[in-house]
N, C-alpha and C. Protein backbone atom coordinates (compact mmCIF):
# COMPACT_ATOMS: atom_id res chain seq x y z
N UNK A 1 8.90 119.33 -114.28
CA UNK A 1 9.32 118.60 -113.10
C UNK A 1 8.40 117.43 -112.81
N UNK A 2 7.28 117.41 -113.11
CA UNK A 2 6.40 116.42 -112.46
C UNK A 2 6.32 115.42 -113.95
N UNK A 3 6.87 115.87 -115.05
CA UNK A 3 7.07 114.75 -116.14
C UNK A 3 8.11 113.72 -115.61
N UNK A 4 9.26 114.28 -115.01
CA UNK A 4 10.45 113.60 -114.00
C UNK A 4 10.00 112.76 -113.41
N UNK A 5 9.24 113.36 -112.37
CA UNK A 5 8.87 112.55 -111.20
C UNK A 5 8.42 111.54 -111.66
N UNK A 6 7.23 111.46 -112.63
CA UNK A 6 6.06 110.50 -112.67
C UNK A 6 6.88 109.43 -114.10
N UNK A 7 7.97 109.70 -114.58
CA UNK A 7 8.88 108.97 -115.51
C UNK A 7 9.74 108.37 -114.72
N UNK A 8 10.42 108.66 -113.64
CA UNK A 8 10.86 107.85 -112.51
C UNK A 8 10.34 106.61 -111.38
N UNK A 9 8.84 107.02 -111.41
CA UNK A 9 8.25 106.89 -110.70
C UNK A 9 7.88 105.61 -111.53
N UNK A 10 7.30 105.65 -113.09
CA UNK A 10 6.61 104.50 -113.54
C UNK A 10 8.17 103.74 -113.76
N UNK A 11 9.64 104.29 -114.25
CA UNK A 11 10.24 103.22 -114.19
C UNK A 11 10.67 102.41 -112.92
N UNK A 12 10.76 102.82 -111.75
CA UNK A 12 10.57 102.08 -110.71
C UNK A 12 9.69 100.90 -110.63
N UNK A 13 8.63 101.58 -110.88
CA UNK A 13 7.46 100.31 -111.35
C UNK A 13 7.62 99.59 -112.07
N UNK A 14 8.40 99.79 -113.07
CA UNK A 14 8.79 99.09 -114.43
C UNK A 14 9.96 97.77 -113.61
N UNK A 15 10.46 98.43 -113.27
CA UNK A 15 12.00 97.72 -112.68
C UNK A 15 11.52 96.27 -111.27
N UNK A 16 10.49 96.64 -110.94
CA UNK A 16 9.97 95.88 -110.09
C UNK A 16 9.33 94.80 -110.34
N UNK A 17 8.39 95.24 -111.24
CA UNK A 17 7.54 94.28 -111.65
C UNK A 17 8.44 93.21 -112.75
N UNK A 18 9.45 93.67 -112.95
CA UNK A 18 10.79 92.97 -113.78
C UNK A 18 11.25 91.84 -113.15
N UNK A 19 11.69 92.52 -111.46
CA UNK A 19 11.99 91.62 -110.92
C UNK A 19 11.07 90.44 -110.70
N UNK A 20 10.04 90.87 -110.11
CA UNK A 20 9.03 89.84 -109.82
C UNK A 20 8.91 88.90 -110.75
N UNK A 21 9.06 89.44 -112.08
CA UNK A 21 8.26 88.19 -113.17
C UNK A 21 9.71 87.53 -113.24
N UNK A 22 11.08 88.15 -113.01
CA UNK A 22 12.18 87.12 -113.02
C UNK A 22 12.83 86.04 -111.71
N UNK A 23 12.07 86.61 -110.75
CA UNK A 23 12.37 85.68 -109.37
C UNK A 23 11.00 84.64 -109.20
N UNK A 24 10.23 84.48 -110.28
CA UNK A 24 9.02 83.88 -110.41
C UNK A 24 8.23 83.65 -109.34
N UNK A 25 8.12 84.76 -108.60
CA UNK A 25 7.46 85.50 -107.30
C UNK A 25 6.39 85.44 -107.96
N UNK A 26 5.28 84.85 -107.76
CA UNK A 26 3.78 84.62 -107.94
C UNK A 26 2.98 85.81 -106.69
N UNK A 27 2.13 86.48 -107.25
CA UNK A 27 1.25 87.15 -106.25
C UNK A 27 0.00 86.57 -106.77
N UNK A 28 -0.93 86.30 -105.87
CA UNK A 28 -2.35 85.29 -106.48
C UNK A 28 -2.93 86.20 -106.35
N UNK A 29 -3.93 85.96 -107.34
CA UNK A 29 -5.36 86.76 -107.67
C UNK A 29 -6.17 86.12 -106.57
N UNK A 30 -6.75 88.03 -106.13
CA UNK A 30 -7.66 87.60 -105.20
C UNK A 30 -8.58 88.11 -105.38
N UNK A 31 -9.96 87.70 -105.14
CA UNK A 31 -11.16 88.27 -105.43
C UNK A 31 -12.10 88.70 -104.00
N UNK A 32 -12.41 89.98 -103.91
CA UNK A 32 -12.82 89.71 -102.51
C UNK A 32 -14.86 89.52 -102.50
N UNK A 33 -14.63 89.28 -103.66
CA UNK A 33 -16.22 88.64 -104.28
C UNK A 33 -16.58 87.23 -103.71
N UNK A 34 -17.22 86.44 -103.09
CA UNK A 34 -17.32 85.43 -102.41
C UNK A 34 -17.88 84.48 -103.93
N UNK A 35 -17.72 83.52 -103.92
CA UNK A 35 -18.12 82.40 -105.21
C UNK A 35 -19.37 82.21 -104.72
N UNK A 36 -19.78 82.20 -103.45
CA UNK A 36 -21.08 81.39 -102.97
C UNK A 36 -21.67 82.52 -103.13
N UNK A 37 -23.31 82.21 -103.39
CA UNK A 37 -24.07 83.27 -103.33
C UNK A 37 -25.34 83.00 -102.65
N UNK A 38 -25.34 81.98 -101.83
CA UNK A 38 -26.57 81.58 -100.87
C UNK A 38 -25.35 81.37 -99.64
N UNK A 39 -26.26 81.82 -98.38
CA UNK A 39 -25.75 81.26 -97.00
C UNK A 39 -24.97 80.05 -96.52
N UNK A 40 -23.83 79.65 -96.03
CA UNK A 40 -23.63 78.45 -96.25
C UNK A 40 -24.37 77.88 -94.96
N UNK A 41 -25.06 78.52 -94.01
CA UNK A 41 -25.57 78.40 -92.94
C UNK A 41 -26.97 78.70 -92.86
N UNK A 42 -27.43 80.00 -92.95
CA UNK A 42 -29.24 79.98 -93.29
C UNK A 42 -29.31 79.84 -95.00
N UNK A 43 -29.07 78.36 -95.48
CA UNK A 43 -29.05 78.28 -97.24
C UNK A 43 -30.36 78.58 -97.79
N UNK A 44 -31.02 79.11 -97.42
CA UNK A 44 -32.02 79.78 -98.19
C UNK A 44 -32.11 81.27 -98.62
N UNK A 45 -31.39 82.16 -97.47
CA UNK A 45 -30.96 83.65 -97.40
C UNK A 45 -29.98 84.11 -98.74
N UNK A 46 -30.06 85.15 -99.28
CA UNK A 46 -28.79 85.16 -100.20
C UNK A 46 -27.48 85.84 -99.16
N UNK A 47 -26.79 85.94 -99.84
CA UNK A 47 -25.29 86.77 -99.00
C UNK A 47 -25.68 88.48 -99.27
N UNK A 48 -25.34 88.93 -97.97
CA UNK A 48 -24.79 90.11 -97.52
C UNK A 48 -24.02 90.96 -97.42
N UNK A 49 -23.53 91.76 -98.58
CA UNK A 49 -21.71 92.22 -99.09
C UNK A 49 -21.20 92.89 -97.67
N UNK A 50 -22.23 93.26 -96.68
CA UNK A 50 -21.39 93.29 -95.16
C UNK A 50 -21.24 92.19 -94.87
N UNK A 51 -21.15 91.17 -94.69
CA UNK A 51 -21.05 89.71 -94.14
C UNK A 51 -19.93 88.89 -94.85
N UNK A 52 -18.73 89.72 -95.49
CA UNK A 52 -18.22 88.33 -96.51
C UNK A 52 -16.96 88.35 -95.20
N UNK A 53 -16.54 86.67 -94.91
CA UNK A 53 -15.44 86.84 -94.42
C UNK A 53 -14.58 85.99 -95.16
N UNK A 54 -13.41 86.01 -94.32
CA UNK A 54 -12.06 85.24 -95.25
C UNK A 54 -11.85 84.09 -94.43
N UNK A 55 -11.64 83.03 -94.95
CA UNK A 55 -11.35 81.77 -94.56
C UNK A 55 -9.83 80.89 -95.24
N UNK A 56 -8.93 81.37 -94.49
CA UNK A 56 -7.97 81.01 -95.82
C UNK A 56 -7.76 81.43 -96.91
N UNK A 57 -7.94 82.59 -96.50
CA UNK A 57 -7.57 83.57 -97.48
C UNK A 57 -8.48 83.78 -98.82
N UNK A 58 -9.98 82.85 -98.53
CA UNK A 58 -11.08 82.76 -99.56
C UNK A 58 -11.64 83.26 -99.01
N UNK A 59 -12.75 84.18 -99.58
CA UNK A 59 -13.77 85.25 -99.31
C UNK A 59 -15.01 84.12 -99.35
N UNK A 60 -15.94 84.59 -98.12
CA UNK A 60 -17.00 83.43 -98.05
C UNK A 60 -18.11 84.68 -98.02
N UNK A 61 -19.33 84.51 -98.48
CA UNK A 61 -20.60 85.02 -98.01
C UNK A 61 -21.50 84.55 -97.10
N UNK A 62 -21.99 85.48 -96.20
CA UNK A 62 -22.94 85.42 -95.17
C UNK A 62 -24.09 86.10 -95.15
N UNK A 63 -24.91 85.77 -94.55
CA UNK A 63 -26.19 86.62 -94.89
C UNK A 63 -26.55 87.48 -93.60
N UNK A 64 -26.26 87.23 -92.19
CA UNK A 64 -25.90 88.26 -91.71
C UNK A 64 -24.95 88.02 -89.99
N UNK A 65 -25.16 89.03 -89.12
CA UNK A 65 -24.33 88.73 -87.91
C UNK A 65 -24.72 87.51 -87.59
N UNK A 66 -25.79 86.65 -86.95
CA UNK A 66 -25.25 85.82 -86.72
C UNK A 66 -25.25 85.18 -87.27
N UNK A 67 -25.14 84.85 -88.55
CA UNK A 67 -24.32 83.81 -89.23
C UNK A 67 -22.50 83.74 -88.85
N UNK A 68 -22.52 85.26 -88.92
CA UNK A 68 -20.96 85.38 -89.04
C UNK A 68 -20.56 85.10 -87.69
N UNK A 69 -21.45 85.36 -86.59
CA UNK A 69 -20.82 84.73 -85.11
C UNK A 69 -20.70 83.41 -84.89
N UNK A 70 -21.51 82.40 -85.87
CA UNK A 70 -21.77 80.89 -85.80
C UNK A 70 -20.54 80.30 -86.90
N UNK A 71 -20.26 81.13 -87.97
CA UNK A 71 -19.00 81.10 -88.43
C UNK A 71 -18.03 80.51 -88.36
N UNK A 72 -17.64 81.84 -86.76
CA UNK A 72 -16.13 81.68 -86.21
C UNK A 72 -16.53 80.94 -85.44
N UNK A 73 -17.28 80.36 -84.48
CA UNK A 73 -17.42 79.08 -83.73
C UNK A 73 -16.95 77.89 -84.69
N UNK A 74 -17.28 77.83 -86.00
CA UNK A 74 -17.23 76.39 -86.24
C UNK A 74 -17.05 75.98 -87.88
N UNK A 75 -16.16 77.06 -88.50
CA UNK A 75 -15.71 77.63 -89.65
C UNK A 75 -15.47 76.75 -90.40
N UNK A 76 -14.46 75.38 -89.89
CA UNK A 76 -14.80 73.78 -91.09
C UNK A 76 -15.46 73.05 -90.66
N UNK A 77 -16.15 73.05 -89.68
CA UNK A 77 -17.39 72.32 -89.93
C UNK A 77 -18.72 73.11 -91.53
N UNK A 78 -18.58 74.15 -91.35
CA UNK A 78 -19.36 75.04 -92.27
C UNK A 78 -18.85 74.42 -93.46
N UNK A 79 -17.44 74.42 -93.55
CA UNK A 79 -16.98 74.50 -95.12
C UNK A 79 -17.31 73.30 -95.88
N UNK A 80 -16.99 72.27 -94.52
CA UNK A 80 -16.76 70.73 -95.02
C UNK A 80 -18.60 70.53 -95.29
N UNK A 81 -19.47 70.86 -94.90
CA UNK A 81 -20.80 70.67 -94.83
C UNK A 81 -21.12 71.64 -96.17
N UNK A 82 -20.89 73.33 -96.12
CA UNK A 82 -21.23 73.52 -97.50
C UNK A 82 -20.51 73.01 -98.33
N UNK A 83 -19.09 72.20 -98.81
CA UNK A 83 -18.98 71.60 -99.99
C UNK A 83 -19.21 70.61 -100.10
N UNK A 84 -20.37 69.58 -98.97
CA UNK A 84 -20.98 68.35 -99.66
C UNK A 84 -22.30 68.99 -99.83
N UNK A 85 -23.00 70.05 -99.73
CA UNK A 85 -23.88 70.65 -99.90
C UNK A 85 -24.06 71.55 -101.85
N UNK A 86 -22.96 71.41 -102.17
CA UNK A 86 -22.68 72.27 -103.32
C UNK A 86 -22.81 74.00 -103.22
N UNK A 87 -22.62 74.21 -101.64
CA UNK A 87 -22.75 76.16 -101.37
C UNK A 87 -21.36 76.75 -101.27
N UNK A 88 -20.31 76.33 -100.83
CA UNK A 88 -18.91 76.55 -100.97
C UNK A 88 -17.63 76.03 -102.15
N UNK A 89 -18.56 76.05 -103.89
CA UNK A 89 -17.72 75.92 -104.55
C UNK A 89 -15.96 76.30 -104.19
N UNK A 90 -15.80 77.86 -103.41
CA UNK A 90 -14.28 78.15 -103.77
C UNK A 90 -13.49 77.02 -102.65
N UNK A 91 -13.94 76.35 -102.17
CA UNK A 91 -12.99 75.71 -101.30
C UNK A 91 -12.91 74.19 -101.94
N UNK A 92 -13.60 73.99 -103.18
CA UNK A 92 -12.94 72.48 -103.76
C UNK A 92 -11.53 72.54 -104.25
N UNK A 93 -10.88 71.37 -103.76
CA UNK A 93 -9.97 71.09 -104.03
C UNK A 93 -8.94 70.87 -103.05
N UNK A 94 -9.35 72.23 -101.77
CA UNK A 94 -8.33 72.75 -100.44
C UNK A 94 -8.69 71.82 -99.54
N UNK A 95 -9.45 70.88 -99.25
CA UNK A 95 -10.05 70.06 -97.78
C UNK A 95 -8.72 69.74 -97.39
N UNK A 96 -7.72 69.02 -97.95
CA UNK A 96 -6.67 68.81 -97.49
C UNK A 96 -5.86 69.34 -96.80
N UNK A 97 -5.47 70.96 -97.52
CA UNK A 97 -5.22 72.12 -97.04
C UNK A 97 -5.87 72.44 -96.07
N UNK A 98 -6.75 72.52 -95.85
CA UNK A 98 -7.72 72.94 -94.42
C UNK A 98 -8.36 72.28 -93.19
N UNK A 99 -7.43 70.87 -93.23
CA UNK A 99 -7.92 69.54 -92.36
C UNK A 99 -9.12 68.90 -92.36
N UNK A 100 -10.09 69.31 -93.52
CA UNK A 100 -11.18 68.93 -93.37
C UNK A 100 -11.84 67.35 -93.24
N UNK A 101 -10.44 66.83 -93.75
CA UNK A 101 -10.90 65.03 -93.29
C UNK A 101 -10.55 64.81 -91.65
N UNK A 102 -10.36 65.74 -90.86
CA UNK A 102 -10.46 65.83 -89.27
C UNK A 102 -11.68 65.99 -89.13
N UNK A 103 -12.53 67.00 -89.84
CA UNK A 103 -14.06 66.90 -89.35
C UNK A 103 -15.23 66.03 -89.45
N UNK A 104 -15.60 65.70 -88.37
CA UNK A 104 -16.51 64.75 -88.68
C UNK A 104 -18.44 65.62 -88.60
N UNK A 105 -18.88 65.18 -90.13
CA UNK A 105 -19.83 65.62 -90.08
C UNK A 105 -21.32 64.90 -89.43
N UNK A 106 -22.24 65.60 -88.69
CA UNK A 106 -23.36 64.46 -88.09
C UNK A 106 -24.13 64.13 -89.85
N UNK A 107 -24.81 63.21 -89.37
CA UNK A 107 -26.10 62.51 -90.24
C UNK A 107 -26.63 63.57 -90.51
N UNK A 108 -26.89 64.63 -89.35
CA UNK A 108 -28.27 65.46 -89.54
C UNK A 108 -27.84 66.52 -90.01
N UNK A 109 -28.00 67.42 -91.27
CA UNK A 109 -27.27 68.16 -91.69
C UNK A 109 -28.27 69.63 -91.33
N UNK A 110 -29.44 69.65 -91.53
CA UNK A 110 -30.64 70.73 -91.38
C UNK A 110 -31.15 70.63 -89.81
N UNK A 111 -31.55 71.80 -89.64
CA UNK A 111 -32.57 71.34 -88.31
C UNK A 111 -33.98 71.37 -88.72
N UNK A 112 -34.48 70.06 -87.95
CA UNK A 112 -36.21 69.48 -88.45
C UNK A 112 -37.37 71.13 -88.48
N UNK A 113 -36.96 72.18 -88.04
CA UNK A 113 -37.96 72.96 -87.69
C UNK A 113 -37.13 73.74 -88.45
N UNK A 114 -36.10 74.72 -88.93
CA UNK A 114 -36.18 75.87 -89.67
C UNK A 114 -35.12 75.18 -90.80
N UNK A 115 -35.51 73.84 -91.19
CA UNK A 115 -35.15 73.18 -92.66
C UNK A 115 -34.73 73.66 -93.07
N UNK A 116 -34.08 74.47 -93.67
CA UNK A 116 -32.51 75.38 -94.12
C UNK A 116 -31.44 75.86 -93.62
N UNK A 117 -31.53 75.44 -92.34
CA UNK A 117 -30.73 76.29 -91.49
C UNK A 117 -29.35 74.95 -91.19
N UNK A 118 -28.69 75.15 -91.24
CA UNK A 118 -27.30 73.69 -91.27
C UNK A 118 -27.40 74.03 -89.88
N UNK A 119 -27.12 72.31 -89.28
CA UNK A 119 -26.56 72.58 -87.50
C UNK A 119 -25.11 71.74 -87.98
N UNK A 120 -24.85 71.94 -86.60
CA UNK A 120 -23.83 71.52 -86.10
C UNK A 120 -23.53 70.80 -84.29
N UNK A 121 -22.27 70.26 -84.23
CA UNK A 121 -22.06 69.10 -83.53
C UNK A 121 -22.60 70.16 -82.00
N UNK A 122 -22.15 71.78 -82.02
CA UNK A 122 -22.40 72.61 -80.73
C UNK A 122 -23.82 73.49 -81.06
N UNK A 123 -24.46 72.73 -82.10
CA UNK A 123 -25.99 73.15 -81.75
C UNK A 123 -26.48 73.10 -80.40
N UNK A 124 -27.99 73.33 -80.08
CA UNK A 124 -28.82 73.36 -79.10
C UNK A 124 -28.89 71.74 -79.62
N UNK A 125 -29.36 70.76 -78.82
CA UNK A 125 -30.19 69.39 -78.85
C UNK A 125 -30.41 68.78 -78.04
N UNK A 126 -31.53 67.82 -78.48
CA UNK A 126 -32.41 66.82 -77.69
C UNK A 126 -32.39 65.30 -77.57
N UNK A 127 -32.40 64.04 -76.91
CA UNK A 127 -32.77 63.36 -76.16
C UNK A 127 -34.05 62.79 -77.24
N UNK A 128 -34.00 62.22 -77.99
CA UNK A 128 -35.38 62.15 -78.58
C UNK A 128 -35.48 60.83 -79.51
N UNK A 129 -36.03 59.11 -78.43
CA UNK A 129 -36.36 58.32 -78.50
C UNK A 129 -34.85 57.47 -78.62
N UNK A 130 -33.88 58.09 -77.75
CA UNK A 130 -32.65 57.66 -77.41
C UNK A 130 -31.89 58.03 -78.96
N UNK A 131 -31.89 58.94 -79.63
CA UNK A 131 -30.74 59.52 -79.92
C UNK A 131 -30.70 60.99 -80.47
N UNK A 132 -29.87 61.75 -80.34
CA UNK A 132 -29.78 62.94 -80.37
C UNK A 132 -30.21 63.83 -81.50
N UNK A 133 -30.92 64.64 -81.15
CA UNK A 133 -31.52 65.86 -82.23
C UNK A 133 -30.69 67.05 -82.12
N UNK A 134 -30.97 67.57 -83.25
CA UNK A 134 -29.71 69.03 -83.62
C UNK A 134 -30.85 70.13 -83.91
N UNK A 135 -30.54 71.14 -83.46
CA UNK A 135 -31.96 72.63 -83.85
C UNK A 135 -30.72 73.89 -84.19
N UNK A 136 -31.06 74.39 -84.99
CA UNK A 136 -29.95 75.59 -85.24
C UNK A 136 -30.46 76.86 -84.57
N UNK A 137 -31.48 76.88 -83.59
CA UNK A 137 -31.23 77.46 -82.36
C UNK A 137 -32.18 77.62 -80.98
N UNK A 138 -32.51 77.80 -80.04
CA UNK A 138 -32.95 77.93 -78.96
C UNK A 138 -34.74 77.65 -79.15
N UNK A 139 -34.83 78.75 -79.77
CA UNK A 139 -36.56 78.77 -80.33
C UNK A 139 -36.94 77.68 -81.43
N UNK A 140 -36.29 76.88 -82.35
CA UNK A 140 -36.70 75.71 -83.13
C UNK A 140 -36.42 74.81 -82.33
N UNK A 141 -35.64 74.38 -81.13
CA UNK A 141 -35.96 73.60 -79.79
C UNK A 141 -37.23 73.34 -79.13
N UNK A 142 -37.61 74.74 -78.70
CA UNK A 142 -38.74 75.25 -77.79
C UNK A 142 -40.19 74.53 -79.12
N UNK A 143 -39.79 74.96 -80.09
CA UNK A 143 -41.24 74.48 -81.10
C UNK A 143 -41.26 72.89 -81.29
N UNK A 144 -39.84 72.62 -81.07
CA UNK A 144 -39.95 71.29 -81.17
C UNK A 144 -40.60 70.32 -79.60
N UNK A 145 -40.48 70.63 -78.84
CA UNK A 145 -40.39 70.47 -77.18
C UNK A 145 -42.12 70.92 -77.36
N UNK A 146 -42.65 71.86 -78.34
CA UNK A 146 -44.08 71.66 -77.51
C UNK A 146 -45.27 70.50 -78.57
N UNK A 147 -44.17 69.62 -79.29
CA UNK A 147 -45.22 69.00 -79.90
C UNK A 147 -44.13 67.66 -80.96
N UNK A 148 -43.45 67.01 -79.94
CA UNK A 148 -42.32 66.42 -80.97
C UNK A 148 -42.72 65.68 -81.80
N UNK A 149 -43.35 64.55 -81.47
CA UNK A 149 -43.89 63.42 -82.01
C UNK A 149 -44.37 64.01 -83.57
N UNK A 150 -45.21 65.11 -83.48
CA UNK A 150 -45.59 65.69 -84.84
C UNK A 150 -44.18 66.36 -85.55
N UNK A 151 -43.59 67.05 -84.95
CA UNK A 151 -42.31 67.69 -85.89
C UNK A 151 -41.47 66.37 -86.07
N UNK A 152 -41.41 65.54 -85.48
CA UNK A 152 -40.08 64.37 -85.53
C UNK A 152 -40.95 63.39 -86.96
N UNK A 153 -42.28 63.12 -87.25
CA UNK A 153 -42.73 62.74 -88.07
C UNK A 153 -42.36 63.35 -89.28
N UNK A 154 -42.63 64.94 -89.18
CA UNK A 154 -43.09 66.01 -90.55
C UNK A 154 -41.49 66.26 -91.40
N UNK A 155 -40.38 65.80 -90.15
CA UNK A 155 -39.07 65.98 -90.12
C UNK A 155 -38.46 64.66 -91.18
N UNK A 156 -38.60 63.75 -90.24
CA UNK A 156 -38.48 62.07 -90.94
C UNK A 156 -38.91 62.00 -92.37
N UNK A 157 -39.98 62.11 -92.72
CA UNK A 157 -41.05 62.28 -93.88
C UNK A 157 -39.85 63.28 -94.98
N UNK A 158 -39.40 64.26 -94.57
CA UNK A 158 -38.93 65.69 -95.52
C UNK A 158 -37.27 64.97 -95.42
N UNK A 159 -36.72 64.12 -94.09
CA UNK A 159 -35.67 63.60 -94.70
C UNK A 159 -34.30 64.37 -94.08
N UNK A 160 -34.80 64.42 -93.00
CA UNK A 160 -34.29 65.97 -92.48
C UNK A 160 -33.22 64.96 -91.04
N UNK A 161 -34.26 63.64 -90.70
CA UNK A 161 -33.85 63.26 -89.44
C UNK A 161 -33.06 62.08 -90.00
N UNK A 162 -31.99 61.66 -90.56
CA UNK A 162 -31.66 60.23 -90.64
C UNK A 162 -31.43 59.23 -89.42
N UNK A 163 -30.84 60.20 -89.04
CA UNK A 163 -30.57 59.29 -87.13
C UNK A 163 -31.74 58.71 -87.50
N UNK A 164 -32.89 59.20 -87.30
CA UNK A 164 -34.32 58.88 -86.99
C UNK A 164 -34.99 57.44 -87.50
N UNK A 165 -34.85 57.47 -88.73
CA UNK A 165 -35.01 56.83 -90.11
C UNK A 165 -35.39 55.07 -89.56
N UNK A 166 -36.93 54.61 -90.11
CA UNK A 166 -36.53 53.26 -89.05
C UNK A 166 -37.05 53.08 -87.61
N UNK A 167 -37.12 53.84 -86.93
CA UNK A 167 -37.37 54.43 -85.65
C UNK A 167 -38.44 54.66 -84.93
C-alpha cells in the first residue's frame, strides 16, 4: 500500500513539475545566504546569520539589532550607499527596480568619529563652521562636541569630511 501511495504521490509531482516547465512558469532561485559579508552599515563588523533581512526579495547581512533597526528606517539609502561602496554586490543591476536614482546620497558617507560606521540624511548632526556634520550616533556627537576643531581636522585629513574640504 504505501508503494501506491508514494508512486502516486511522486507522479503527481511528476505531472506538475510538467506543467510548470510547459507554461514556462519560472520559480527563481533563492538563496537565503546574503552575498555581502561585511555590514553594509557598521562596514567593519562581519554579518550575523541572526541579522539577515530581505530587501526585495534579496537576503542582506547585518551584524546586529541595531543595524537591523537603522535598516528599516532607511533601507535605500543603505543599498544605494553600499553599492557605491562595493558591500551590496546582490543588488547590482536592480537600482532601477528599487528607485534608487530617487535617493540622494550626502558627500559624507562615514561618520568623522566611528569611521566605519555609514550615516545618513536622519543621522544625529551638527552646525559646524556653517555646514552640516553627520555622526552615526548620539555618543560620536557628544566626542565630537567635546573637542571639534581636533576631530574635524583628524576627520578632513582621513577624508571622511568632504563638505569640509577647503574650509
Amino acid at each position: 500500500m504505501k508503494t501506491i501511495a508514494l508512486r502516486t504521490s511522486s507522479s503527481w509531482i511528476a505531472r506538475l513539475a510538467c506543467v510548470i516547465a510547459l507554461t514556462g512558469f519560472a520559480i527563481p532561485a533563492f538563496s537565503a545566504d546574503p552575498a555581502n559579508k561585511l555590514c553594509p552599515i557598521m562596514t567593519d563588523d562581519e554579518v550575523d546569520a541572526e541579522y539577515i533581512v530581505q530587501s526585495g526579495g534579496v537576503p542582506v547581512g547585518l551584524c546586529c539589532g541595531k543595524c537591523d533597526k537603522l535598516w528599516k528606517k532607511n533601507e535605500k539609502y543603505y543599498i544605494k550607499a553600499g553599492l557605491e561602496l562595493g558591500l551590496l554586490p546582490q543588488f547590482k543591476g536592480k537600482e532601477a527596480e528599487l528607485g534608487l536614482d530617487k535617493v540622494e546620497l550626502l558627500p559624507q558617507r562615514f561618520c568623522p568619529i566611528n569611521d566605519k560606521n555609514i550615516v545618513t540624511p536622519d543621522s544625529p548632526s551638527v552646525e559646524y563652521k556653517g555646514v552640516k556634520v553627520y555622526f552615526y550616533n548620539e555618543a560620536a556627537l557628544k566626542k565630537w562636541e567635546a573637542a571639534p576643531d581636533a576631530a574635524a581636522e583628524k576627520a578632513i585629513k582621513a577624508g571622511l569630511l568632504p563638505q569640509l574640504a577647503g574650509k
